[in-house]
C-alpha atoms as a PDB file:
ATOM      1  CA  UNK A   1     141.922  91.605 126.779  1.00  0.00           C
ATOM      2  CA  UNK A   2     138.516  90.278 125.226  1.00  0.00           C
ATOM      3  CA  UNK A   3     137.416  88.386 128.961  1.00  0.00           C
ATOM      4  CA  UNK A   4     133.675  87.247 128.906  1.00  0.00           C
ATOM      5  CA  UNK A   5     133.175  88.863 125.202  1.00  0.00           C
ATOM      6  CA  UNK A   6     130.702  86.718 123.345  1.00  0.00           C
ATOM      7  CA  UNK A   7     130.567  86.722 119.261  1.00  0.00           C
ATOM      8  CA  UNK A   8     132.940  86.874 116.814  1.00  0.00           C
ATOM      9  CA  UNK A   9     134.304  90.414 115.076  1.00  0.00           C
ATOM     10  CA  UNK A  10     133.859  88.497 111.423  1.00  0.00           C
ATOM     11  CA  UNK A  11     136.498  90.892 110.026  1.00  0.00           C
ATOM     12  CA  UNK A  12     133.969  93.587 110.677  1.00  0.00           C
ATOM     13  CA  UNK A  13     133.261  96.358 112.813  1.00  0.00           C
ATOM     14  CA  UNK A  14     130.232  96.578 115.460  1.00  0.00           C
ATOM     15  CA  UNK A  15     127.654  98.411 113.049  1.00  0.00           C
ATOM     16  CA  UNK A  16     128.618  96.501 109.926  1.00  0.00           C
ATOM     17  CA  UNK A  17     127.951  92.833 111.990  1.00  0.00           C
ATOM     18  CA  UNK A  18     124.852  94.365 113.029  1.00  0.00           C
ATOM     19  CA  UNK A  19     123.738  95.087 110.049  1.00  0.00           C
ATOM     20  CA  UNK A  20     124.793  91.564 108.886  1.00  0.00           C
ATOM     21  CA  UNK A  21     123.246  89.823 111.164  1.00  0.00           C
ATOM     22  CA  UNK A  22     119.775  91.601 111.048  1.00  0.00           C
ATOM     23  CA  UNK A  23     119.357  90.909 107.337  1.00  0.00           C
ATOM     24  CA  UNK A  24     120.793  87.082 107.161  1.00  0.00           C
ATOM     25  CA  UNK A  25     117.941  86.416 110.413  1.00  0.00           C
ATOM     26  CA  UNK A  26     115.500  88.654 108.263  1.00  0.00           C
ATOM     27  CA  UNK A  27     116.196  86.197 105.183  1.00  0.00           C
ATOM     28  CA  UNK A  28     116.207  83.341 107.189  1.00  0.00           C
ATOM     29  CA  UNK A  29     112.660  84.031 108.123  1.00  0.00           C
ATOM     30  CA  UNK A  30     111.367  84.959 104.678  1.00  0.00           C
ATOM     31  CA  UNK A  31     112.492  82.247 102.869  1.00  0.00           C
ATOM     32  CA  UNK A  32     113.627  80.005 105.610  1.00  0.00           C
ATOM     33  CA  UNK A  33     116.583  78.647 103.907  1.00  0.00           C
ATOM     34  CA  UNK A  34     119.431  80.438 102.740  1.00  0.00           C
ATOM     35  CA  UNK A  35     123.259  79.344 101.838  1.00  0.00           C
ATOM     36  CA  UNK A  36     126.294  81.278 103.940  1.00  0.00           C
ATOM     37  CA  UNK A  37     129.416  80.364 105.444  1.00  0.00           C
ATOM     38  CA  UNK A  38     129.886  78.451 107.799  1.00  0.00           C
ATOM     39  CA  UNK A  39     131.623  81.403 110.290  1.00  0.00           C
ATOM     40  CA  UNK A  40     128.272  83.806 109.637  1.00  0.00           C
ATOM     41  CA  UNK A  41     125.868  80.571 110.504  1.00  0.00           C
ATOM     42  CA  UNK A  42     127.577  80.088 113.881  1.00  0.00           C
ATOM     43  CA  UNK A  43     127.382  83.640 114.841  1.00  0.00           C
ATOM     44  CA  UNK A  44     123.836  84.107 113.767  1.00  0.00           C
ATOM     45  CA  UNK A  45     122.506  81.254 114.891  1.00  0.00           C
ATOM     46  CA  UNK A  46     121.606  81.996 118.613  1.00  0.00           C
ATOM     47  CA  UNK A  47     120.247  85.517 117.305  1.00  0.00           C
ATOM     48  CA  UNK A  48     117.768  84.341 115.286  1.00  0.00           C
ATOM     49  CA  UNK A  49     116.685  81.611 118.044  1.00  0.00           C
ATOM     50  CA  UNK A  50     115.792  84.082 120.188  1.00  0.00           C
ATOM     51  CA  UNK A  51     113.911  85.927 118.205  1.00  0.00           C
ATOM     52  CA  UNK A  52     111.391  82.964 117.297  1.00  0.00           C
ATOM     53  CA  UNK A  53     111.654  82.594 121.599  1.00  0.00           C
ATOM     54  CA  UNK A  54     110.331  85.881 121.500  1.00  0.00           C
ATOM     55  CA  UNK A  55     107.813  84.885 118.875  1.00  0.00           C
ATOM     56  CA  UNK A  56     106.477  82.131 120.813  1.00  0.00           C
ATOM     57  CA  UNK A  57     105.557  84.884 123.918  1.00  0.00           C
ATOM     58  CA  UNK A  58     103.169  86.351 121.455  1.00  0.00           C
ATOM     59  CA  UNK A  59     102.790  89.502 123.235  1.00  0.00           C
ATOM     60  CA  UNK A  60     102.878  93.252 122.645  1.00  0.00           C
ATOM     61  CA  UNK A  61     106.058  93.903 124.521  1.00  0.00           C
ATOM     62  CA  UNK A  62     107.677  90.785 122.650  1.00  0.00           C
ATOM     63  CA  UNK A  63     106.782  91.698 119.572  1.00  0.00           C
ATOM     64  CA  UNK A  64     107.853  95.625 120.337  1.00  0.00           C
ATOM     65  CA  UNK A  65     110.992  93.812 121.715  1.00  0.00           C
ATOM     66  CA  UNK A  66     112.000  91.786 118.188  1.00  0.00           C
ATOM     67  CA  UNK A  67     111.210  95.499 116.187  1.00  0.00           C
ATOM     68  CA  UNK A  68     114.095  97.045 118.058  1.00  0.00           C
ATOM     69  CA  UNK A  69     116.033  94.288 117.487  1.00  0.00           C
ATOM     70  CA  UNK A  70     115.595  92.923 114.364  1.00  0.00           C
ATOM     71  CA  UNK A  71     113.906  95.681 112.264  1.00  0.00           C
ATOM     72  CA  UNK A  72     110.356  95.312 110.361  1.00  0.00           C
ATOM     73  CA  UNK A  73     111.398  94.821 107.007  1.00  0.00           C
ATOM     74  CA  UNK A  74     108.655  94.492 103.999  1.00  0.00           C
ATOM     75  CA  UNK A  75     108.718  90.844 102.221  1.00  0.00           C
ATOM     76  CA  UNK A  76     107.732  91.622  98.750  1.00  0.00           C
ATOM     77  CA  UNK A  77     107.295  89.017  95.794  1.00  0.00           C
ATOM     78  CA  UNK A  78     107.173  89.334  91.730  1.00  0.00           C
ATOM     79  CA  UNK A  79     103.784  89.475  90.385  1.00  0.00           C
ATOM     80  CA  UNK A  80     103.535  90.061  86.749  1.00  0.00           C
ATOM     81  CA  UNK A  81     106.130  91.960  86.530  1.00  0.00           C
ATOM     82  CA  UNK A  82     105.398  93.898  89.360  1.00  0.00           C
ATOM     83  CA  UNK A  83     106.836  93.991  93.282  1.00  0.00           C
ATOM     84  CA  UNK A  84     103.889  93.840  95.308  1.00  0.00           C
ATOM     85  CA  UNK A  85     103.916  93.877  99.478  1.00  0.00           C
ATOM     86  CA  UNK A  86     102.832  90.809 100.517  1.00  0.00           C
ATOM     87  CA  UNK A  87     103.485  90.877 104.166  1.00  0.00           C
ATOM     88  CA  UNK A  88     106.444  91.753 106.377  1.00  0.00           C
ATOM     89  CA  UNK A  89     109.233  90.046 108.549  1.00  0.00           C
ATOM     90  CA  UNK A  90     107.663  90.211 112.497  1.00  0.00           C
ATOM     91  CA  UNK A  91     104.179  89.782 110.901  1.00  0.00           C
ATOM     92  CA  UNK A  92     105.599  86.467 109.761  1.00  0.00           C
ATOM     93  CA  UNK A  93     107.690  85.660 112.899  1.00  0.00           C
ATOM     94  CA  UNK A  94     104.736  86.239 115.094  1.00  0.00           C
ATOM     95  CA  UNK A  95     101.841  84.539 113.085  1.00  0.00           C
ATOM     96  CA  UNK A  96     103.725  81.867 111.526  1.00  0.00           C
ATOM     97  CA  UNK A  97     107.264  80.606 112.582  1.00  0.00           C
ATOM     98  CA  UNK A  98     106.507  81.207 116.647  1.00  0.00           C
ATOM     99  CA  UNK A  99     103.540  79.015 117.364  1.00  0.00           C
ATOM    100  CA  UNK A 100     105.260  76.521 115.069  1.00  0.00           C
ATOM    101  CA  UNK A 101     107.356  75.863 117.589  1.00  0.00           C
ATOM    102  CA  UNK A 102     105.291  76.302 120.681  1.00  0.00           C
ATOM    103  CA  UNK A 103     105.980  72.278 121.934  1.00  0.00           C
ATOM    104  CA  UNK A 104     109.526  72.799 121.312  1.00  0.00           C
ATOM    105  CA  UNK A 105     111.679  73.804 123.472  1.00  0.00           C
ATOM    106  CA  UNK A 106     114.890  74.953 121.846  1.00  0.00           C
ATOM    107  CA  UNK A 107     116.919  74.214 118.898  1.00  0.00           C
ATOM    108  CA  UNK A 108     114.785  76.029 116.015  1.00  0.00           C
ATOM    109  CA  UNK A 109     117.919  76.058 113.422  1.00  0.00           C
ATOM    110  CA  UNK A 110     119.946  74.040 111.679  1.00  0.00           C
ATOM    111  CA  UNK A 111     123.266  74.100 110.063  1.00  0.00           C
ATOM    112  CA  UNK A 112     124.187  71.532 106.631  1.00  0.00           C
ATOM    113  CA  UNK A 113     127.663  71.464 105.636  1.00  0.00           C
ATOM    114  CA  UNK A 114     128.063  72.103 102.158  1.00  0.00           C
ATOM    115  CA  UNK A 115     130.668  70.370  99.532  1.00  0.00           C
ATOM    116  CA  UNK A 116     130.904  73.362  97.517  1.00  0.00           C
ATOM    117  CA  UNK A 117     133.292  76.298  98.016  1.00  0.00           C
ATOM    118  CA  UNK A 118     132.556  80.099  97.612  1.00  0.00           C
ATOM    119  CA  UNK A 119     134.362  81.276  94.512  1.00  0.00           C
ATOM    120  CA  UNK A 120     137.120  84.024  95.076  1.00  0.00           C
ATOM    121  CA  UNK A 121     138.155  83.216  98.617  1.00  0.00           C
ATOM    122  CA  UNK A 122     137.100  79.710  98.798  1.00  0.00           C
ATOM    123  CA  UNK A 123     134.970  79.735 101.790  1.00  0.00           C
ATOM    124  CA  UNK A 124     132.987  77.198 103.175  1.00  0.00           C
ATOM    125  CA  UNK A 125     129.442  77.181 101.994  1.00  0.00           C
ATOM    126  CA  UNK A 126     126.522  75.704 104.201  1.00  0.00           C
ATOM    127  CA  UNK A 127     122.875  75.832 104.680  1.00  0.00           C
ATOM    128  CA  UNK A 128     121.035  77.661 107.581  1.00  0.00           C
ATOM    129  CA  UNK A 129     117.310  76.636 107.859  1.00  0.00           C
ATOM    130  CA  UNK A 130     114.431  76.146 110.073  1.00  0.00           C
ATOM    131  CA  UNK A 131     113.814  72.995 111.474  1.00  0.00           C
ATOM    132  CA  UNK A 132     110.584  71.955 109.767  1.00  0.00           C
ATOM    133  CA  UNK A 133     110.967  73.833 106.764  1.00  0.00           C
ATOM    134  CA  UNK A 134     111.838  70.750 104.580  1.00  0.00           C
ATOM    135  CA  UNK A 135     108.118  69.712 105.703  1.00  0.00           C
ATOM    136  CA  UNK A 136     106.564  72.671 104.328  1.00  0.00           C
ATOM    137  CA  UNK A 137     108.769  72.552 101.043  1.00  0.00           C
ATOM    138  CA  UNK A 138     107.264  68.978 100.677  1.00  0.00           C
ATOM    139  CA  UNK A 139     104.072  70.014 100.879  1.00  0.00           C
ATOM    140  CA  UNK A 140     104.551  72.844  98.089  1.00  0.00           C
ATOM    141  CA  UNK A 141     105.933  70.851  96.245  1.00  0.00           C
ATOM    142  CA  UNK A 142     103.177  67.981  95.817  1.00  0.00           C
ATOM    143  CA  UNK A 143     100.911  71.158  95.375  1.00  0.00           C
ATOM    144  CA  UNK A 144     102.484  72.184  92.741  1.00  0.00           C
ATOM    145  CA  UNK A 145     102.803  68.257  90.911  1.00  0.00           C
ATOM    146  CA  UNK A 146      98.794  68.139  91.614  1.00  0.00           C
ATOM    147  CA  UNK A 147      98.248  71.409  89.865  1.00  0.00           C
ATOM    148  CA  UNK A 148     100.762  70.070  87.009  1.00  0.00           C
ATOM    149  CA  UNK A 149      98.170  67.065  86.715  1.00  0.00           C
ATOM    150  CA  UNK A 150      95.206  68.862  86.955  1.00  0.00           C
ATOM    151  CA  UNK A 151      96.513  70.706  84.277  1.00  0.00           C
ATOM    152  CA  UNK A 152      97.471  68.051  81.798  1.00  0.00           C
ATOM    153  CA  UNK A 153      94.233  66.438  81.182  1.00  0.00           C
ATOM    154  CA  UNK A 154      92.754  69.967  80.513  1.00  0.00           C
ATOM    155  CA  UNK A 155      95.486  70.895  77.992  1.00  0.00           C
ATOM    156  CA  UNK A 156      94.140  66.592  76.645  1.00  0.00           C
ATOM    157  CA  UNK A 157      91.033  67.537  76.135  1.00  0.00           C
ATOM    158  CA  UNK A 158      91.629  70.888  74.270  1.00  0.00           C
ATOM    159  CA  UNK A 159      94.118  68.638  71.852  1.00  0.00           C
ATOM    160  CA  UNK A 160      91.063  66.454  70.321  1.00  0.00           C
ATOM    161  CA  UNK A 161      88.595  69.777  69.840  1.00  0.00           C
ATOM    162  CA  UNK A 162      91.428  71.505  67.965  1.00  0.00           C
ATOM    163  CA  UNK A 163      91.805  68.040  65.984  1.00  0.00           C
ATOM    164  CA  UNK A 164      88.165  67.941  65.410  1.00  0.00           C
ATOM    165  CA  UNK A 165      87.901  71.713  64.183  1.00  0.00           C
ATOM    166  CA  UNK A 166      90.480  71.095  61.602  1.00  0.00           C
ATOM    167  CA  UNK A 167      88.758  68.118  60.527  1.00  0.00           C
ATOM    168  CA  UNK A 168      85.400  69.834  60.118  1.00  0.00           C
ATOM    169  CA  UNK A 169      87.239  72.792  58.498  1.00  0.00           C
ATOM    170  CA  UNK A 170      88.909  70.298  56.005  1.00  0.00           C
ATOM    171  CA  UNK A 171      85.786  68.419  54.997  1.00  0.00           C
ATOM    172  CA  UNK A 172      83.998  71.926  54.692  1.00  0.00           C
ATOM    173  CA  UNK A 173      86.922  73.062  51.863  1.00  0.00           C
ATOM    174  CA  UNK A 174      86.454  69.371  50.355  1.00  0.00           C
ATOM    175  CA  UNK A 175      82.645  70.071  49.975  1.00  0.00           C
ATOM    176  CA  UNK A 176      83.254  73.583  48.751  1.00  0.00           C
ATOM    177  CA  UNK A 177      85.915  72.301  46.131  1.00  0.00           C
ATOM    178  CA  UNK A 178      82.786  71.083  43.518  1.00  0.00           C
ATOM    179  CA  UNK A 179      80.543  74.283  44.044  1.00  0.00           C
ATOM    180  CA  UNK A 180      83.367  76.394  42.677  1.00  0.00           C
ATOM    181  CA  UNK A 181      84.681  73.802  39.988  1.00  0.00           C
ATOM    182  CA  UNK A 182      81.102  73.644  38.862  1.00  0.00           C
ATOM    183  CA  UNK A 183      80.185  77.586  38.891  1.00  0.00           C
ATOM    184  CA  UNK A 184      83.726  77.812  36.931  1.00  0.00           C
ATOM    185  CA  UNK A 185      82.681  75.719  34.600  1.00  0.00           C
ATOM    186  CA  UNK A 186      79.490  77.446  33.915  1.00  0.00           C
ATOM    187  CA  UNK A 187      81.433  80.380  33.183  1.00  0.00           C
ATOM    188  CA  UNK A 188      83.577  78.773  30.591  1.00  0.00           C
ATOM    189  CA  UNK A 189      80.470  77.958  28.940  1.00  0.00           C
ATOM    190  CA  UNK A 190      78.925  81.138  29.396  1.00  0.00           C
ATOM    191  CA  UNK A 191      81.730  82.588  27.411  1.00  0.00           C
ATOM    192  CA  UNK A 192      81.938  79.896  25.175  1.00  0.00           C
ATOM    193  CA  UNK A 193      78.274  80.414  23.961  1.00  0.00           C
ATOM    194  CA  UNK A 194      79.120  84.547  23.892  1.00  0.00           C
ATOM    195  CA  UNK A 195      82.001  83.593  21.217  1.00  0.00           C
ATOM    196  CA  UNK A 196      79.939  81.532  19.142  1.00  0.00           C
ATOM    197  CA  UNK A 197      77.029  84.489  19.252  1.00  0.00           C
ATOM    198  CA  UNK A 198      79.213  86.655  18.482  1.00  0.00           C
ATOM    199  CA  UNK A 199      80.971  84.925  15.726  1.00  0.00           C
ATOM    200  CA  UNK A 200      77.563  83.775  14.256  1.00  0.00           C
ATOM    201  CA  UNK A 201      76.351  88.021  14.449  1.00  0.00           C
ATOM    202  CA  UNK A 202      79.764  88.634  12.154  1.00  0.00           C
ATOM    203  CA  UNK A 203      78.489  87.678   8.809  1.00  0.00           C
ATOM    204  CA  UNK A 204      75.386  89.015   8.912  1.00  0.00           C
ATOM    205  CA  UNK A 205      76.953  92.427   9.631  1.00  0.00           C
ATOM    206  CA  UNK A 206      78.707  91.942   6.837  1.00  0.00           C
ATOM    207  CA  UNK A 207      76.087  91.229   4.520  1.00  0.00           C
ATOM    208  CA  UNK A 208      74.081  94.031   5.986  1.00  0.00           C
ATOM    209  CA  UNK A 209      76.962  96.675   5.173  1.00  0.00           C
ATOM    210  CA  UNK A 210      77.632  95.145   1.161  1.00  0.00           C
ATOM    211  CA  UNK A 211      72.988  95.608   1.069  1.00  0.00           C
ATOM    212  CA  UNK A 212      73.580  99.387   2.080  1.00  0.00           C
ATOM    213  CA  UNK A 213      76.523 100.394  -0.175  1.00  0.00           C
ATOM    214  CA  UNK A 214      75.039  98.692  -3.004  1.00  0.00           C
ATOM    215  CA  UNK A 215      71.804 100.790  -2.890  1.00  0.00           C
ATOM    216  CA  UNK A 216      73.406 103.786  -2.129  1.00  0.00           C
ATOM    217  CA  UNK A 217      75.594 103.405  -5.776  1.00  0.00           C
ATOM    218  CA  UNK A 218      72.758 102.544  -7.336  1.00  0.00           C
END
């Protein structure tokens, strides 16, 4: 008989809901959102709240105390290509998520209810976040809309100059056009005048040759 045995078995056995629930709370705290069902939300919900309990103690047993339990793993992000360490999950519990929540005094997570089903065995979906997160998310993202205008007017003002440059390059080709019809046409009369020389040295060859053959008969 289960008497006074808290949790729920999940389908699972004792090491594999461990395991479960130590890296859902260690996503939870990296990206402080994530999408489960409904079943793992429930269960890991009063795991990961006190964990940020033990967060808000700040100490060095408290923090030696959420190792054992939760694990120290690395939260690494994409940069160029490349997965680079940025910090890990107690660093982040202990400097940023505890003293969040220093004035409050419970009741760190939420659940959402989702409308969509898991494909396959059609399990309820739903969201498990921080309270506050949606604050922080708002804040990102008008960080990243200023950055988007700050941008624009650059990418403006590079538009024109390129503009301009072809413009200047255009009238330089339109100035360069005459020089080359006019250095053309000096060579067509360049050769012109070497055809007429030449045809004008012709018959005086000529007569030359008829002078020498007719003193050599003679």
């Amino acid at each position: 008989m289960r008497h006074r045995v808290a949790g729920k078995r999940l389908n699972r056995d004792s090491e594999h809901r461990l395991a479960m629930r130590r890296n859902i709370v260690a996503s939870l705290f990296e990206h402080e959102t994530i999408s489960t069902t409904i079943q793992k939300a429930k269960d890991v919900k009063s795991f990961a709240e006190k964990l940020i309990t033990l967060a808000k103690k700040g100490t060095l047993a408290a923090r030696r105390r959420a190792i054992a339990l939760l694990g120290d793993r690395d939260i690494v992000k994409d940069e160029e290509g490349e997965a680079v360490k940025t910090s890990t999950v107690i660093r982040k519990l202990f400097s940023d998520i505890g003293p969040r929540y220093l004035d409050r005094a419970g009741g760190y997570t939420r659940i959402i209810r989702l409308s969509l089903k898991r494909l396959g065995d059609n399990g309820e979906l739903c969201l498990l976040q921080l309270v506050g997160s949606e604050e922080k998310m708002e804040k990102e993202s008008k960080a990243a809309k200023k950055s988007r205008k700050e941008a624009e007017p650059e990418a403006e003002e590079t538009q024109p100059q390129k503009v301009v440059e072809a413009e200047q390059s255009a009238e330089t080709e339109k100035e360069a056009e005459p020089e080359v019809e006019q250095a053309s046409a000096d060579s067509e009369s360049k050769e012109a005048s070497d055809e007429s020389v030449q045809q004008a040295e012709q018959p005086e060859e000529k007569e030359d040759k008829k002078k020498s053959k007719k003193e050599k008969q003679k």
